[in-house]
PDB file of N, CA and C in Angstrom:
ATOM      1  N   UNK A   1       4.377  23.967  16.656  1.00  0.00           N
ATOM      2  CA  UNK A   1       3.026  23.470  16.637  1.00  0.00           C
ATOM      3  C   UNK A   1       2.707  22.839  17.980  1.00  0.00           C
ATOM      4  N   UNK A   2       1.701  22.818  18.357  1.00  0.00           N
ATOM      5  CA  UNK A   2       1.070  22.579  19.904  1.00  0.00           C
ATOM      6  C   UNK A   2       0.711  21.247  19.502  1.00  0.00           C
ATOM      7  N   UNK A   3       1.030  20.617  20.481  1.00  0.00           N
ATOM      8  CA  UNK A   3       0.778  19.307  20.677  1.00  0.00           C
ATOM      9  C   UNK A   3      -0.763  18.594  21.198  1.00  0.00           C
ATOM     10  N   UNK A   4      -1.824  18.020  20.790  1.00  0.00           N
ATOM     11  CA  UNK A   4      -2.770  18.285  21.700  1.00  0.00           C
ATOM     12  C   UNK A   4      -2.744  17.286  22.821  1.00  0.00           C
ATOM     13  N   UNK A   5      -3.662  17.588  23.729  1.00  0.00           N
ATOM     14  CA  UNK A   5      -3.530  17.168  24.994  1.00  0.00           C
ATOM     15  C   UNK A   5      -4.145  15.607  24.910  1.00  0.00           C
ATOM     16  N   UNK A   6      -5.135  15.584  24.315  1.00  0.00           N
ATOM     17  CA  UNK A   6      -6.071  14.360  24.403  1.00  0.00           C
ATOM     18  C   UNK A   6      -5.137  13.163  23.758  1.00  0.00           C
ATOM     19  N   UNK A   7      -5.476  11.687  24.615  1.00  0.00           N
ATOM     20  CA  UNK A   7      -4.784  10.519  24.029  1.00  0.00           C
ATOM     21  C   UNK A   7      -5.566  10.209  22.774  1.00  0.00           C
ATOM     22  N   UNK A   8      -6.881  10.383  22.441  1.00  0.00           N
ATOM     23  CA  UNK A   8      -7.342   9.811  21.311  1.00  0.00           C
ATOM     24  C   UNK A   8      -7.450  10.775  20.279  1.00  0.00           C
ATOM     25  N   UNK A   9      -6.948  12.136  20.783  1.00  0.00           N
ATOM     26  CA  UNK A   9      -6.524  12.706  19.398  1.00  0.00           C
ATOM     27  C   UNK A   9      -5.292  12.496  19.014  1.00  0.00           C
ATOM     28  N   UNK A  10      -4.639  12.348  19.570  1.00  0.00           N
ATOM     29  CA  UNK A  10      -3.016  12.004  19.364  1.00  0.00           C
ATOM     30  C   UNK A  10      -3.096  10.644  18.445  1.00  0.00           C
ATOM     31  N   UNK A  11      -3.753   9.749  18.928  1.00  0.00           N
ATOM     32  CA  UNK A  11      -4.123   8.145  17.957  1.00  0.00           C
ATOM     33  C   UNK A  11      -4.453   8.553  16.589  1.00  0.00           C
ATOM     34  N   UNK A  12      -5.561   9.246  16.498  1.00  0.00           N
ATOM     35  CA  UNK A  12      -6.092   9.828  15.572  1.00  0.00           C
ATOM     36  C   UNK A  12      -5.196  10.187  13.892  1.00  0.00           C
ATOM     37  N   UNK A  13      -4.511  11.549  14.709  1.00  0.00           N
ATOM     38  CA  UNK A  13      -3.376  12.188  14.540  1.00  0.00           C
ATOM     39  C   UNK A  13      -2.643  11.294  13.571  1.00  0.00           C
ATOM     40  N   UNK A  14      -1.568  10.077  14.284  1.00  0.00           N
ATOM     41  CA  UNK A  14      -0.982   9.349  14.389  1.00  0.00           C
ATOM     42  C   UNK A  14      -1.547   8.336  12.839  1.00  0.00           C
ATOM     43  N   UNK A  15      -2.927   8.075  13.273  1.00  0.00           N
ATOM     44  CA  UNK A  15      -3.480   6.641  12.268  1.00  0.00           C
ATOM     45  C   UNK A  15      -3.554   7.774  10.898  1.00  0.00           C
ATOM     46  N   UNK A  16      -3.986   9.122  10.950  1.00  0.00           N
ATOM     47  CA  UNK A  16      -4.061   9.974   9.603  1.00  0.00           C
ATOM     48  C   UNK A  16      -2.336  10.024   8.936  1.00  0.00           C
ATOM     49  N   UNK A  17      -1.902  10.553   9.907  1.00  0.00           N
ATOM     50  CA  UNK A  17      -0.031  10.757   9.277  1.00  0.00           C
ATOM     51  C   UNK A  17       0.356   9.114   8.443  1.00  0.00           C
ATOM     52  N   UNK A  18       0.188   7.806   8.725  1.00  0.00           N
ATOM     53  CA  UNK A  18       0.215   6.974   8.426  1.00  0.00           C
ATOM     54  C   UNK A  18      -0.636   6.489   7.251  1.00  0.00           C
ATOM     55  N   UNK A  19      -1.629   6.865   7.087  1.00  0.00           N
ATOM     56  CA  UNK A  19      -2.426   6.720   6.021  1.00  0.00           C
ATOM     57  C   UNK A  19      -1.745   7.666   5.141  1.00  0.00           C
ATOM     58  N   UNK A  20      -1.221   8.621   5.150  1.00  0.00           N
ATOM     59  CA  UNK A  20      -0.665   9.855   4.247  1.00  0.00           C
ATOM     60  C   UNK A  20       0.533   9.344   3.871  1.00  0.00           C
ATOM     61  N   UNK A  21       1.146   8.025   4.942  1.00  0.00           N
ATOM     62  CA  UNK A  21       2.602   7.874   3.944  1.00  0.00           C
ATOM     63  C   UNK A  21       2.533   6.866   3.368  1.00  0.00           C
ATOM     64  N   UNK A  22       1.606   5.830   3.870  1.00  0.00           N
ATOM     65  CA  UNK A  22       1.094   4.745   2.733  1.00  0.00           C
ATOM     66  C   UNK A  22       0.740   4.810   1.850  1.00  0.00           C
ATOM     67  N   UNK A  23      -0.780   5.548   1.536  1.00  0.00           N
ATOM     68  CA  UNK A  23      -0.810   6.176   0.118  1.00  0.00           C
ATOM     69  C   UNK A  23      -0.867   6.157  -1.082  1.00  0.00           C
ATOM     70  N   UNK A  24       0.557   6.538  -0.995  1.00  0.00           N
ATOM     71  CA  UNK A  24       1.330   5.831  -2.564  1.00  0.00           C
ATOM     72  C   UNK A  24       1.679   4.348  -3.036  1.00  0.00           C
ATOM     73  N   UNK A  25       1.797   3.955  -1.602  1.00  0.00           N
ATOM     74  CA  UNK A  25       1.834   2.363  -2.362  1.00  0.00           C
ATOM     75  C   UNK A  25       0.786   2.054  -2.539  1.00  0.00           C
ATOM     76  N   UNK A  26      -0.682   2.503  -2.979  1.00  0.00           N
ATOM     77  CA  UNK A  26      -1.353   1.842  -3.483  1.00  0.00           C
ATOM     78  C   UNK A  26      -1.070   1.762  -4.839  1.00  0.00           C
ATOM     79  N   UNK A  27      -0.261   2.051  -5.088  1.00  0.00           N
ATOM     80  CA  UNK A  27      -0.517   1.860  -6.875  1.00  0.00           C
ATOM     81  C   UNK A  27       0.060  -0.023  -6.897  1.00  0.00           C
ATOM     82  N   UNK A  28       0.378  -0.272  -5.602  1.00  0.00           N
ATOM     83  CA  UNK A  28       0.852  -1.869  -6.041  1.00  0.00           C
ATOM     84  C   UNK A  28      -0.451  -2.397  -5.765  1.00  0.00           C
ATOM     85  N   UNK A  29      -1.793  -2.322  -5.610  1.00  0.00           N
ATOM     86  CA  UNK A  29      -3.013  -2.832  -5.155  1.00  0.00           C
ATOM     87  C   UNK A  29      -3.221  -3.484  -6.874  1.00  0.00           C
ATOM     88  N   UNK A  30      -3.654  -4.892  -6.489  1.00  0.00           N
ATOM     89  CA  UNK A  30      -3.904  -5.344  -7.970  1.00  0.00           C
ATOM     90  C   UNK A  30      -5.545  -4.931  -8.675  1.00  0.00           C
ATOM     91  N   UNK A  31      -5.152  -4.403  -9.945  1.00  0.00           N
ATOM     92  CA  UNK A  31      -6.096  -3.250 -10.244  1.00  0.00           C
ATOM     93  C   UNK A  31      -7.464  -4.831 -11.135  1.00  0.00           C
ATOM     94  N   UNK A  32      -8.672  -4.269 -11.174  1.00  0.00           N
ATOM     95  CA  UNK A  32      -9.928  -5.476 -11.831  1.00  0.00           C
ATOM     96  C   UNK A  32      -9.471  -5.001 -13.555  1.00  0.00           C
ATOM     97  N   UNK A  33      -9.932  -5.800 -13.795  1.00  0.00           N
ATOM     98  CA  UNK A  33      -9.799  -5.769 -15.426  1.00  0.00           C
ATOM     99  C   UNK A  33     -10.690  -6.898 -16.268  1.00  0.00           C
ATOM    100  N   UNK A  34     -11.210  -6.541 -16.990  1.00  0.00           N
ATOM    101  CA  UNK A  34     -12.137  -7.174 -17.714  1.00  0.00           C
ATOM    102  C   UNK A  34     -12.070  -7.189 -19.160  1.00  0.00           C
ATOM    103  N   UNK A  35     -11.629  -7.997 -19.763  1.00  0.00           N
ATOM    104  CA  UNK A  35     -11.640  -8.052 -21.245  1.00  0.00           C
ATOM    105  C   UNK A  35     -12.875  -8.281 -22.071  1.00  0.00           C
ATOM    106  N   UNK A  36     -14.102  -8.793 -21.537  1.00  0.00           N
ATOM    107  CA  UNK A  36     -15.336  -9.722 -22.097  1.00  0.00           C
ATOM    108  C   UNK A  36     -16.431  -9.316 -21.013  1.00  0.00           C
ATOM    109  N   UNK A  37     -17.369  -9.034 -21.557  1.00  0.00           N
ATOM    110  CA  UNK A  37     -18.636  -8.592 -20.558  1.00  0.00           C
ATOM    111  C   UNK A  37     -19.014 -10.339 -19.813  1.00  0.00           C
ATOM    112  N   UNK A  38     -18.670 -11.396 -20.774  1.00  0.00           N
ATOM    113  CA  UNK A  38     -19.282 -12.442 -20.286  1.00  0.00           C
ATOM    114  C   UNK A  38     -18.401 -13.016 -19.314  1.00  0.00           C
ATOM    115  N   UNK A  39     -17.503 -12.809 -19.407  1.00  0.00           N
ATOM    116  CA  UNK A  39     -15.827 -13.194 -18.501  1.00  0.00           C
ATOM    117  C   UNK A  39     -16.568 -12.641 -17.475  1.00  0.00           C
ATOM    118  N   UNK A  40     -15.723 -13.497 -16.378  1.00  0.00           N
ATOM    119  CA  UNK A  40     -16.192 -13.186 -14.907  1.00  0.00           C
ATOM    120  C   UNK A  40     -14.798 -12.215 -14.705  1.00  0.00           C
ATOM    121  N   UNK A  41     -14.819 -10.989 -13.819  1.00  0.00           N
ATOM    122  CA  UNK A  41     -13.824 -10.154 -13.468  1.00  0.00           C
ATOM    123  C   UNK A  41     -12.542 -10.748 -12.799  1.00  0.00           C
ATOM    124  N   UNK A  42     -11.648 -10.117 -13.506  1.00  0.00           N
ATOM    125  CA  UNK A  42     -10.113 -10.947 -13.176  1.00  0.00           C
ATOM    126  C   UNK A  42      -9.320  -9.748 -12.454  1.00  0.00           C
ATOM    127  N   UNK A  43      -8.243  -9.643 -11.558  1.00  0.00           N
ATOM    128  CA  UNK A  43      -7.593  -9.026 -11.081  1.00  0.00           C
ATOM    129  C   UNK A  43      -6.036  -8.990 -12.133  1.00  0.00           C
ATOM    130  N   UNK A  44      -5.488  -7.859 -12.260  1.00  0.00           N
ATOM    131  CA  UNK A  44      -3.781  -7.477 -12.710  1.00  0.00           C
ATOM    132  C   UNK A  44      -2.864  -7.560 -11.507  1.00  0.00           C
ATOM    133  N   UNK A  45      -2.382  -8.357 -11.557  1.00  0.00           N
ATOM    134  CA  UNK A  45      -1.485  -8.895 -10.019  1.00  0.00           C
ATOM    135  C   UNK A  45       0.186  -8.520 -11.176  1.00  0.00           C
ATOM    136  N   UNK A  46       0.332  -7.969 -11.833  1.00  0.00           N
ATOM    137  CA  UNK A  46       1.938  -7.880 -12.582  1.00  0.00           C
ATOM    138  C   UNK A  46       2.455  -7.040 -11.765  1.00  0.00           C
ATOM    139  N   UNK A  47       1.769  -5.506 -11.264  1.00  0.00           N
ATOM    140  CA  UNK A  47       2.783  -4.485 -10.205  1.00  0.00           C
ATOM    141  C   UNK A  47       2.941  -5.295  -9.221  1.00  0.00           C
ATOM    142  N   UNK A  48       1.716  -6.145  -8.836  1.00  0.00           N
ATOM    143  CA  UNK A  48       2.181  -6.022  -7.418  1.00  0.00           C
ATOM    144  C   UNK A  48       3.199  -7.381  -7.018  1.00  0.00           C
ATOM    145  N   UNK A  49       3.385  -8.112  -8.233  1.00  0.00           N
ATOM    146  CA  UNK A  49       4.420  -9.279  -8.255  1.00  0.00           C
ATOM    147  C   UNK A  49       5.755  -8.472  -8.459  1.00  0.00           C
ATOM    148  N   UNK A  50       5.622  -6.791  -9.628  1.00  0.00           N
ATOM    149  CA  UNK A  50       7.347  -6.552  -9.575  1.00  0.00           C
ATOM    150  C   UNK A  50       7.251  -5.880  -8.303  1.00  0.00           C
ATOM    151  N   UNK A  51       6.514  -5.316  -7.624  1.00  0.00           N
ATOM    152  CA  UNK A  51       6.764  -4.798  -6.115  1.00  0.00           C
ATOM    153  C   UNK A  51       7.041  -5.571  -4.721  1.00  0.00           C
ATOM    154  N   UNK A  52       6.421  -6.696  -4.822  1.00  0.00           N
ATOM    155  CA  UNK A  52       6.910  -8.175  -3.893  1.00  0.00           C
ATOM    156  C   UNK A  52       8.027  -8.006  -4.948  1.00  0.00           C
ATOM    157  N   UNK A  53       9.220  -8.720  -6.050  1.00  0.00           N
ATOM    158  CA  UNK A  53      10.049  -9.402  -6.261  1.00  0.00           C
ATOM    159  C   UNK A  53      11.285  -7.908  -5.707  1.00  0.00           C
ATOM    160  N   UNK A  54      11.096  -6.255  -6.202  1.00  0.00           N
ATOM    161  CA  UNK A  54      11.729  -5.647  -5.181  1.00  0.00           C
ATOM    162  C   UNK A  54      11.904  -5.141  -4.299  1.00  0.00           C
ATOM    163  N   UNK A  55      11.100  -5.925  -3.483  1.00  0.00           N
ATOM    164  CA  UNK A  55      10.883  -6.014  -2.102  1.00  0.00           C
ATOM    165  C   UNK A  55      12.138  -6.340  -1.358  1.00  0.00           C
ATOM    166  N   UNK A  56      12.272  -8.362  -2.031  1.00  0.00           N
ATOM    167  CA  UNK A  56      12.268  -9.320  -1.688  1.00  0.00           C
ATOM    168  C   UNK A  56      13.793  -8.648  -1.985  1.00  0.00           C
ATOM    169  N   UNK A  57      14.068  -8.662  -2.805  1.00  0.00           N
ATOM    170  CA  UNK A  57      15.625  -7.938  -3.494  1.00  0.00           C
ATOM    171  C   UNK A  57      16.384  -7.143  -2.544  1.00  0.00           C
ATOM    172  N   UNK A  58      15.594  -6.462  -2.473  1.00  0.00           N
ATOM    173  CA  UNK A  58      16.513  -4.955  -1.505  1.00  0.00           C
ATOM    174  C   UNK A  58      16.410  -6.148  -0.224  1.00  0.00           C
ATOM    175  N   UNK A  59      15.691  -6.540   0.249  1.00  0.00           N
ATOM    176  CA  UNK A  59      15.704  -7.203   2.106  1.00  0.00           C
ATOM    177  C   UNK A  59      17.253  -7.992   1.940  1.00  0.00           C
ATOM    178  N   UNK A  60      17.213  -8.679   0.364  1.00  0.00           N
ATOM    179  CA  UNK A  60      17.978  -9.729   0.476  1.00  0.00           C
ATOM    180  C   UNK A  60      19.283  -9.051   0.430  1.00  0.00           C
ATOM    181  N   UNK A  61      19.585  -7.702  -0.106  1.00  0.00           N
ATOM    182  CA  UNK A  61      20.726  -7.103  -0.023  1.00  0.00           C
ATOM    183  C   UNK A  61      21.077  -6.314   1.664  1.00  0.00           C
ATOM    184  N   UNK A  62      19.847  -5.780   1.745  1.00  0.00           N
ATOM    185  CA  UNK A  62      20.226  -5.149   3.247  1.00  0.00           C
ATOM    186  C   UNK A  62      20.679  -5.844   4.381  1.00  0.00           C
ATOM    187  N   UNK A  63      20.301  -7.213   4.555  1.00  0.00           N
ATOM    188  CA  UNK A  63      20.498  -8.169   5.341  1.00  0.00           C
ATOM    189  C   UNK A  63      21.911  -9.292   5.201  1.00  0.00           C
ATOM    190  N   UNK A  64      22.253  -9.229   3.669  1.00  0.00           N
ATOM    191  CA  UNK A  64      23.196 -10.110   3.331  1.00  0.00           C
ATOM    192  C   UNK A  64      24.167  -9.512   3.796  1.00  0.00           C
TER     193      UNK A  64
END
């Protein structure tokens, strides 16, 4: 594959490939949820607390 010449397509390039491997971790984005029309809208923060706690886990093993 040809490389292109231009620096700001290459950035471009670069910021798309990165968005494509991130991605998937959105599923840790804390999702709205609403039980009650009168309730003011609340966020589900549970993935993204077990995704911080094995985060935090694996760093603490790779590093120990």
């Amino acid at each position: 594959m040809k490389r292109p010449d231009c620096f700001g397509v290459r950035v471009l390039l670069f910021v798309k490939r990165l968005i494509y491997f991130l991605a998937p971790l959105a599923v840790f984005f804390p999702t709205r949820k609403t039980s009650n029309l009168m309730e003011r809208r609340r966020r589900d923060w549970n993935l993204t607390m077990i995704g911080l706690a094995y985060l935090t886990t694996h760093l603490i093993t790779v590093y120990s």
